[in-house]
C-alpha atoms as a PDB file:
ATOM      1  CA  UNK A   1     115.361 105.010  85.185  1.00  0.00           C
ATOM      2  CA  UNK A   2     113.085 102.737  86.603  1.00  0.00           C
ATOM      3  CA  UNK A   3     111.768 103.726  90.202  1.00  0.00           C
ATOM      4  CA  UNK A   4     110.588 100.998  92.734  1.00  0.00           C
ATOM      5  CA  UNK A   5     106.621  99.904  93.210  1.00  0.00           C
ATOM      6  CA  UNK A   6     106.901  99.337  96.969  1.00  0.00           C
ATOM      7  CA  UNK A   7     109.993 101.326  98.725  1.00  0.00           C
ATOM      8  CA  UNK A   8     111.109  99.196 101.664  1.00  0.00           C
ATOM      9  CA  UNK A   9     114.963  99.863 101.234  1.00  0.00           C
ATOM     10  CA  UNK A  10     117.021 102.671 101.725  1.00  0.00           C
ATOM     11  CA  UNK A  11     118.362 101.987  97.925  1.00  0.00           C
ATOM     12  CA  UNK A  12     114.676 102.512  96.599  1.00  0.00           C
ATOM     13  CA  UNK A  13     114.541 105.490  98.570  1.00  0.00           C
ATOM     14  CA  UNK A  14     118.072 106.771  96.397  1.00  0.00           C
ATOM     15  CA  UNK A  15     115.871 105.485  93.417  1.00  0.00           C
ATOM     16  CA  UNK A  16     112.833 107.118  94.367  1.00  0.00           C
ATOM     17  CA  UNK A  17     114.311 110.569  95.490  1.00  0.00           C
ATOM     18  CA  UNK A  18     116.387 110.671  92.084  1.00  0.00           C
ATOM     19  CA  UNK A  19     113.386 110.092  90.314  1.00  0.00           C
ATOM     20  CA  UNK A  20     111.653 112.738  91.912  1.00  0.00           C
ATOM     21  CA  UNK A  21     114.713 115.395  91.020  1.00  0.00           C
ATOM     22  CA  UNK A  22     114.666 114.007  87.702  1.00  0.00           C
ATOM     23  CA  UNK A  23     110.681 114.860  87.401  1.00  0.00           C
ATOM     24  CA  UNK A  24     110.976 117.996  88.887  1.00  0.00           C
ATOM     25  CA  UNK A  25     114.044 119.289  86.486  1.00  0.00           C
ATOM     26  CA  UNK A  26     112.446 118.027  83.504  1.00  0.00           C
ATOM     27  CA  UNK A  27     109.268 119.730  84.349  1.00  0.00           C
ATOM     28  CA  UNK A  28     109.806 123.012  85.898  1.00  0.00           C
ATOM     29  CA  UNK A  29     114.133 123.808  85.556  1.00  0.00           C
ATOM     30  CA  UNK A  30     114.375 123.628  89.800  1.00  0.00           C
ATOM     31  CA  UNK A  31     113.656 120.980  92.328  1.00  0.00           C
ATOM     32  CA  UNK A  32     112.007 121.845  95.819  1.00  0.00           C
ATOM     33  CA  UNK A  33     114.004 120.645  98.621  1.00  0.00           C
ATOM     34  CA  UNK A  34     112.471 117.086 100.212  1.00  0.00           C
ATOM     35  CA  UNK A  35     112.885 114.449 103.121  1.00  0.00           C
ATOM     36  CA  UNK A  36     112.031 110.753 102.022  1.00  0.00           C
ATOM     37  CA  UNK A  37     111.450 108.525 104.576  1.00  0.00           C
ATOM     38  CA  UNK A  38     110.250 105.076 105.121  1.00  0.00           C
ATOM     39  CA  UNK A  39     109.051 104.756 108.583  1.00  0.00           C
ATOM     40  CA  UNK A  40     106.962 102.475 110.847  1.00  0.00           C
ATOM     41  CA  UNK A  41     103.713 102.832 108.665  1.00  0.00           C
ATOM     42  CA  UNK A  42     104.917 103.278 105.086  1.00  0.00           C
ATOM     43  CA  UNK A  43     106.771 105.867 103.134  1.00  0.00           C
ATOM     44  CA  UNK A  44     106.273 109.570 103.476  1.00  0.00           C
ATOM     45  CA  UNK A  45     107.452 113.002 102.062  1.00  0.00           C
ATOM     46  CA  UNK A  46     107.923 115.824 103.574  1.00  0.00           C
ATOM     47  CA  UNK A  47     109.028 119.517 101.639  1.00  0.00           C
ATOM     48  CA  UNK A  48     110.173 122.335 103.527  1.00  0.00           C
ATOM     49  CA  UNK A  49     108.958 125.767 102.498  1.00  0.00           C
ATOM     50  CA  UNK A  50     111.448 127.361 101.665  1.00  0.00           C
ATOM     51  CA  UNK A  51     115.918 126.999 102.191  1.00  0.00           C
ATOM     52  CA  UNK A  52     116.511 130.440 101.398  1.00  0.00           C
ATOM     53  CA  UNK A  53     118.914 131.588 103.849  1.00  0.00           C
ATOM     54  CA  UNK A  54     121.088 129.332 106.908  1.00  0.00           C
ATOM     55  CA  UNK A  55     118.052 129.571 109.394  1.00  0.00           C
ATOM     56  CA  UNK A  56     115.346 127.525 106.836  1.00  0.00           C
ATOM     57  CA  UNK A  57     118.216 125.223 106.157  1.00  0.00           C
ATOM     58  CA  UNK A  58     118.729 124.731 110.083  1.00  0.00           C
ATOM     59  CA  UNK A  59     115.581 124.468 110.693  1.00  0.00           C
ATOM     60  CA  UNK A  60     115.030 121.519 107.739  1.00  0.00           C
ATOM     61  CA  UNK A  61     117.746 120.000 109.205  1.00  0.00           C
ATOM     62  CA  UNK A  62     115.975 119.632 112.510  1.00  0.00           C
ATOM     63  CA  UNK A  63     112.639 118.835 111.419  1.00  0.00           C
ATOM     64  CA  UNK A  64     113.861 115.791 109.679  1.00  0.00           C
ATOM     65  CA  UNK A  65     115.626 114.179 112.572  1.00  0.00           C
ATOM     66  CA  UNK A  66     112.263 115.390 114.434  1.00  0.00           C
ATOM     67  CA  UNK A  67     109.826 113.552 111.878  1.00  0.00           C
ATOM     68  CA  UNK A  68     112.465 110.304 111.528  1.00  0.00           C
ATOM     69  CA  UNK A  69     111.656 109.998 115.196  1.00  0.00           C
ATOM     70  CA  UNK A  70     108.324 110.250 114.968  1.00  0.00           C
ATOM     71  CA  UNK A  71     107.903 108.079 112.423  1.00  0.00           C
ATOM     72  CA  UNK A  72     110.461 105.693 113.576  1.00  0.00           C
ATOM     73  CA  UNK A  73     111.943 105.918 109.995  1.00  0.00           C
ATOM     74  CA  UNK A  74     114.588 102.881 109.533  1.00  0.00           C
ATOM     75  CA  UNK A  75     115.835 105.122 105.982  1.00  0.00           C
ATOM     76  CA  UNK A  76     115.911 108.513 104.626  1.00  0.00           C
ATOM     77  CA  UNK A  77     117.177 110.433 101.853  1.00  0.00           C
ATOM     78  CA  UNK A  78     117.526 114.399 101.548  1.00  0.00           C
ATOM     79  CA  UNK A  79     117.551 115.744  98.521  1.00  0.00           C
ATOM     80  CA  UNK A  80     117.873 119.289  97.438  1.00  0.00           C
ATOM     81  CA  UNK A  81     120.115 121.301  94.608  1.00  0.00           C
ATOM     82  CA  UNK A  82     123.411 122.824  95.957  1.00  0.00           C
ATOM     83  CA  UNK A  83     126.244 124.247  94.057  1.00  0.00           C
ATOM     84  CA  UNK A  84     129.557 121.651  94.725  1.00  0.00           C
ATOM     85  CA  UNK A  85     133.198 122.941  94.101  1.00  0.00           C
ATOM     86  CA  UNK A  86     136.143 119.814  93.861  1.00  0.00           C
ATOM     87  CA  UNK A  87     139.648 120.393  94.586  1.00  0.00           C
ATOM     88  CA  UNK A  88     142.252 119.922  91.237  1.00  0.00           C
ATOM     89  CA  UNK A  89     144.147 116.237  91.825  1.00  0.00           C
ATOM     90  CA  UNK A  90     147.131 116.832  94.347  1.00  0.00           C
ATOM     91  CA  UNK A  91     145.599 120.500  96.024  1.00  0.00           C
ATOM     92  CA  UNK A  92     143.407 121.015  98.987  1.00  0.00           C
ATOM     93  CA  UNK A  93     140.374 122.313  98.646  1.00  0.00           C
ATOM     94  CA  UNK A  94     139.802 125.909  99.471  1.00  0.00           C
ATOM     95  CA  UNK A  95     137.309 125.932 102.264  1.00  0.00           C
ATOM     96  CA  UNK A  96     137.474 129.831 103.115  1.00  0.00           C
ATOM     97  CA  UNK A  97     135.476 130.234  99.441  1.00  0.00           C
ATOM     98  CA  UNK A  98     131.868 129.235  99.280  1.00  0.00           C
ATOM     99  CA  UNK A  99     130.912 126.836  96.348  1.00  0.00           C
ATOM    100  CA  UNK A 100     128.152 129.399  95.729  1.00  0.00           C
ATOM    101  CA  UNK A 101     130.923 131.897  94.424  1.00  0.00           C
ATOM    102  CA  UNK A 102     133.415 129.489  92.950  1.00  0.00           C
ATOM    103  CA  UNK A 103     134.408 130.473  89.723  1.00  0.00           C
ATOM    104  CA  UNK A 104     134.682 126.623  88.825  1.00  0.00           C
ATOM    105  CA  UNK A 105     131.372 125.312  90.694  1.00  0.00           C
ATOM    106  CA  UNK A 106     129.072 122.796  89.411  1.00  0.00           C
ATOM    107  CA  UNK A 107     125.215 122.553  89.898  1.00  0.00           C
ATOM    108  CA  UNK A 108     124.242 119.527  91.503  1.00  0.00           C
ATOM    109  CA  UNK A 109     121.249 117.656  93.028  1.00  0.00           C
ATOM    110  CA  UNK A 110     122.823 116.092  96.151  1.00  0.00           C
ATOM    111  CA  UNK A 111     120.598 112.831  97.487  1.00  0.00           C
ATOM    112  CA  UNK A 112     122.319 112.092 100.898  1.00  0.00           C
ATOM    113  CA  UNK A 113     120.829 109.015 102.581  1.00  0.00           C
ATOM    114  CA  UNK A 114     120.921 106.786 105.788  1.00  0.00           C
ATOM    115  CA  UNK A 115     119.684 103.761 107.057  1.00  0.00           C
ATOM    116  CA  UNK A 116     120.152 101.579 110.237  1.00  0.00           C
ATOM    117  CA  UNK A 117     123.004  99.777 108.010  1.00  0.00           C
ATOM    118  CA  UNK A 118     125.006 103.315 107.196  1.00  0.00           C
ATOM    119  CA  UNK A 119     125.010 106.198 104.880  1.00  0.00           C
ATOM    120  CA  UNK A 120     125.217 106.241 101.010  1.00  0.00           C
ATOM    121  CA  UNK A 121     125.521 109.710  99.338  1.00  0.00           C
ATOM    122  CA  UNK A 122     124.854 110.595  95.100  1.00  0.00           C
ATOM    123  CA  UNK A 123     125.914 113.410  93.486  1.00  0.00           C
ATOM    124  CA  UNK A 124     124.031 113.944  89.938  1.00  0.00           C
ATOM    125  CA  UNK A 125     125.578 116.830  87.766  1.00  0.00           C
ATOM    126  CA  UNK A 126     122.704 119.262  86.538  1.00  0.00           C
ATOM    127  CA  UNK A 127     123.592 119.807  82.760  1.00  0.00           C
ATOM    128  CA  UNK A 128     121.629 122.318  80.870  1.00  0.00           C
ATOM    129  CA  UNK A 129     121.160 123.377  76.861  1.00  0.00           C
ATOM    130  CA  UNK A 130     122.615 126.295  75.866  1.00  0.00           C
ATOM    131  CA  UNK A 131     119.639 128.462  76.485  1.00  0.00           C
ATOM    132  CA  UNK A 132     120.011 127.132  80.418  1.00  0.00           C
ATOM    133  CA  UNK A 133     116.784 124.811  79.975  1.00  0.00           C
ATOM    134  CA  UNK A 134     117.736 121.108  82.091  1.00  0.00           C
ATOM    135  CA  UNK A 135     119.201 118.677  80.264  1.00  0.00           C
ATOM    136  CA  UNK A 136     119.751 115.164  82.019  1.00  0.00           C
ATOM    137  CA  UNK A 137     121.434 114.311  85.477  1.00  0.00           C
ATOM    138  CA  UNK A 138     124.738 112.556  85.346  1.00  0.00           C
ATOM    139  CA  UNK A 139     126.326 111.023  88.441  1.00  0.00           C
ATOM    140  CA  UNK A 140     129.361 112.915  89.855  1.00  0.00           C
ATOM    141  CA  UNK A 141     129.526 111.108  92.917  1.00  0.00           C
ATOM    142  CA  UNK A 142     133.878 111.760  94.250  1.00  0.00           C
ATOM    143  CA  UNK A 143     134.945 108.966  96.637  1.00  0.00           C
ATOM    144  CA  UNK A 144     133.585 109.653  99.812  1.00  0.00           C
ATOM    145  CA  UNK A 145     135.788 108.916 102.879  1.00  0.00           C
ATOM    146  CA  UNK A 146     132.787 110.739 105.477  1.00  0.00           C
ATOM    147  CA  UNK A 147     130.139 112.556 105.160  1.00  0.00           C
ATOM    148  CA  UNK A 148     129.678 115.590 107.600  1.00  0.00           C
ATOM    149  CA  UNK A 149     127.174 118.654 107.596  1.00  0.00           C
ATOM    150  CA  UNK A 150     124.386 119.610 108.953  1.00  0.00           C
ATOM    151  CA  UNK A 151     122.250 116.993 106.803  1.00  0.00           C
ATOM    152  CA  UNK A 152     124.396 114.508 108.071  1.00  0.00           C
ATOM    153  CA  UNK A 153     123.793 112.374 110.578  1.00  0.00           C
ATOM    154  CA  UNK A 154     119.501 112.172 110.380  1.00  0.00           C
ATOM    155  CA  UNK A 155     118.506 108.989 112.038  1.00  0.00           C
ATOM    156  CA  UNK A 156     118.629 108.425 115.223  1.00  0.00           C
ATOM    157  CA  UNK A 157     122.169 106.943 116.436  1.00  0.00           C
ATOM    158  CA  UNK A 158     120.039 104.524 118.660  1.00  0.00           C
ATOM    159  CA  UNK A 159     116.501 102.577 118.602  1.00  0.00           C
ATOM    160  CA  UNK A 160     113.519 105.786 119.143  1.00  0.00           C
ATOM    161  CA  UNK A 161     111.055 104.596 122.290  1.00  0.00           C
ATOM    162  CA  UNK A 162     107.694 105.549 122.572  1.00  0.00           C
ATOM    163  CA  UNK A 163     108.201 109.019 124.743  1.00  0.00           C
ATOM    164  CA  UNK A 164     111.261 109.769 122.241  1.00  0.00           C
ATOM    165  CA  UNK A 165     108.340 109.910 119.485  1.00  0.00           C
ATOM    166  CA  UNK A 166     105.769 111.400 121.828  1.00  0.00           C
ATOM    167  CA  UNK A 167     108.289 114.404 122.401  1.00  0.00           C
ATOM    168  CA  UNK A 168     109.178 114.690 119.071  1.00  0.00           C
ATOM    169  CA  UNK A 169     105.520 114.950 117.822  1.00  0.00           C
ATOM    170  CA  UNK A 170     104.925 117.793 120.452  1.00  0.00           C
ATOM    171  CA  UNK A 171     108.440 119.350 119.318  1.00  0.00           C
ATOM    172  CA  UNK A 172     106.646 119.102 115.632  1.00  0.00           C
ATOM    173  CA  UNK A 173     103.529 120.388 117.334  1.00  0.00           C
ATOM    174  CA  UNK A 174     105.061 123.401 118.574  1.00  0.00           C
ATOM    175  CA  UNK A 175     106.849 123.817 114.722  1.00  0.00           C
ATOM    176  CA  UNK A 176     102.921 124.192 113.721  1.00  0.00           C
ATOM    177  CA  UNK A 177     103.863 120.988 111.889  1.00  0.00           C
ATOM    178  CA  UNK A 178     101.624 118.459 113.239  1.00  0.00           C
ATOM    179  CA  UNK A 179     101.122 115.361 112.320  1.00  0.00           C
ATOM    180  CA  UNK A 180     102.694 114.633 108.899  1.00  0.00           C
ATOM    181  CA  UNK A 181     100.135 113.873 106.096  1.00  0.00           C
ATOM    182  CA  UNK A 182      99.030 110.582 104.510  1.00  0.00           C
ATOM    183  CA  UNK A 183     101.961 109.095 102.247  1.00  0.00           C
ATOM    184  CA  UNK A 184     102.659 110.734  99.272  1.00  0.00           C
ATOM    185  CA  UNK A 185     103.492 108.432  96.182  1.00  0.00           C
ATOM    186  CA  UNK A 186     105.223 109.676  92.886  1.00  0.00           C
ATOM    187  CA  UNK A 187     104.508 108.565  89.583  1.00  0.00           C
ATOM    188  CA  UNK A 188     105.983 109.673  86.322  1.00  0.00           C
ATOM    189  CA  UNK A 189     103.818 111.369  84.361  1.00  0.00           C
ATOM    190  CA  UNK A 190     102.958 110.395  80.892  1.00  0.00           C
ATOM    191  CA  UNK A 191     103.773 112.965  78.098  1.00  0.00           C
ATOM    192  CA  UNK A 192     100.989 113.160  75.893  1.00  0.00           C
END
């Protein structure tokens, strides 16, 4: 997979964020959880410390829409692993079991993303060796009708003004997240 040189669309962003779970996989077995962002001054990553338990995934949740504000981001992608369970053609899907204990889940690396122009969502299938070591990423991405959740719905619904930012960056401030660092860029590194 080729990933872009400049990311100005929220399609290099997919590319870009899919490159990064590809990296990570390949490298270590597991993927951190990230927000990629193009905003008003260039591209920028941001990784959450941890997702452990519903309050860290909240909380990720929040800060994104927080630093797309800020940043006056016009695309973003989230990506993070999840476990995904599919109903069987013709049945509804059983929404009182998590995926987590689904006898028939699947590991995944879900990239949802958004720009001014809508939402586009990839699924990539984690497969692993038989000794559980990563594999590749195949795409698994069902029809989507909508896309709901609480990683849904990042960008601002309309255009950020300059006390919208200045309130986010104190809500950030507060979060003892400050200002965001310098943009980060990822390259593939070269196997010796």
């Amino acid at each position: 997979m080729k990933t872009p040189l400049q990311l100005k669309t929220l399609a290099d962003l997919l590319a870009q964020a899919e490159h990064y779970a590809n990296f990570c996989l390949s490298t270590s077995g597991s993927m951190a959880p990230a927000l990629f962002l193009i905003g008003d001054k260039g591209p920028r990553l941001f990784c959450p410390p941890s997702l452990h338990c519903i309050e860290d995934k909240e909380t990720f949740a929040k800060l994104a829409r927080l630093l797309c504000i800020v940043h006056n981001a016009s695309a973003m992608v989230i990506v993070l692993e999840a476990w995904m369970k599919m109903a069987a053609p013709g049945e509804n899907l059983d929404l009182t079991e998590p995926p987590s204990e689904a006898f028939d889940r699947m590991e995944v690396v879900s990239l949802m993303g958004e720009s001014r122009e809508g939402q586009q969502q990839k699924i990539l299938k984690i497969v692993r060796s038989g000794n559980h070591n990563f594999f590749s990423l195949v795409d698994a991405t069902p029809k989507l009708d909508s896309f709901e959740g609480r990683f849904a719905q990042i960008l601002p619904a309309k255009p950020v003004t300059p006390e919208d930012r200045v309130m986010a960056e104190a809500m950030l401030g507060i979060k003892d997240i400050g200002k965001p660092g310098p943009a980060v860029r990822l390259s593939r590194r070269r196997r010796q």
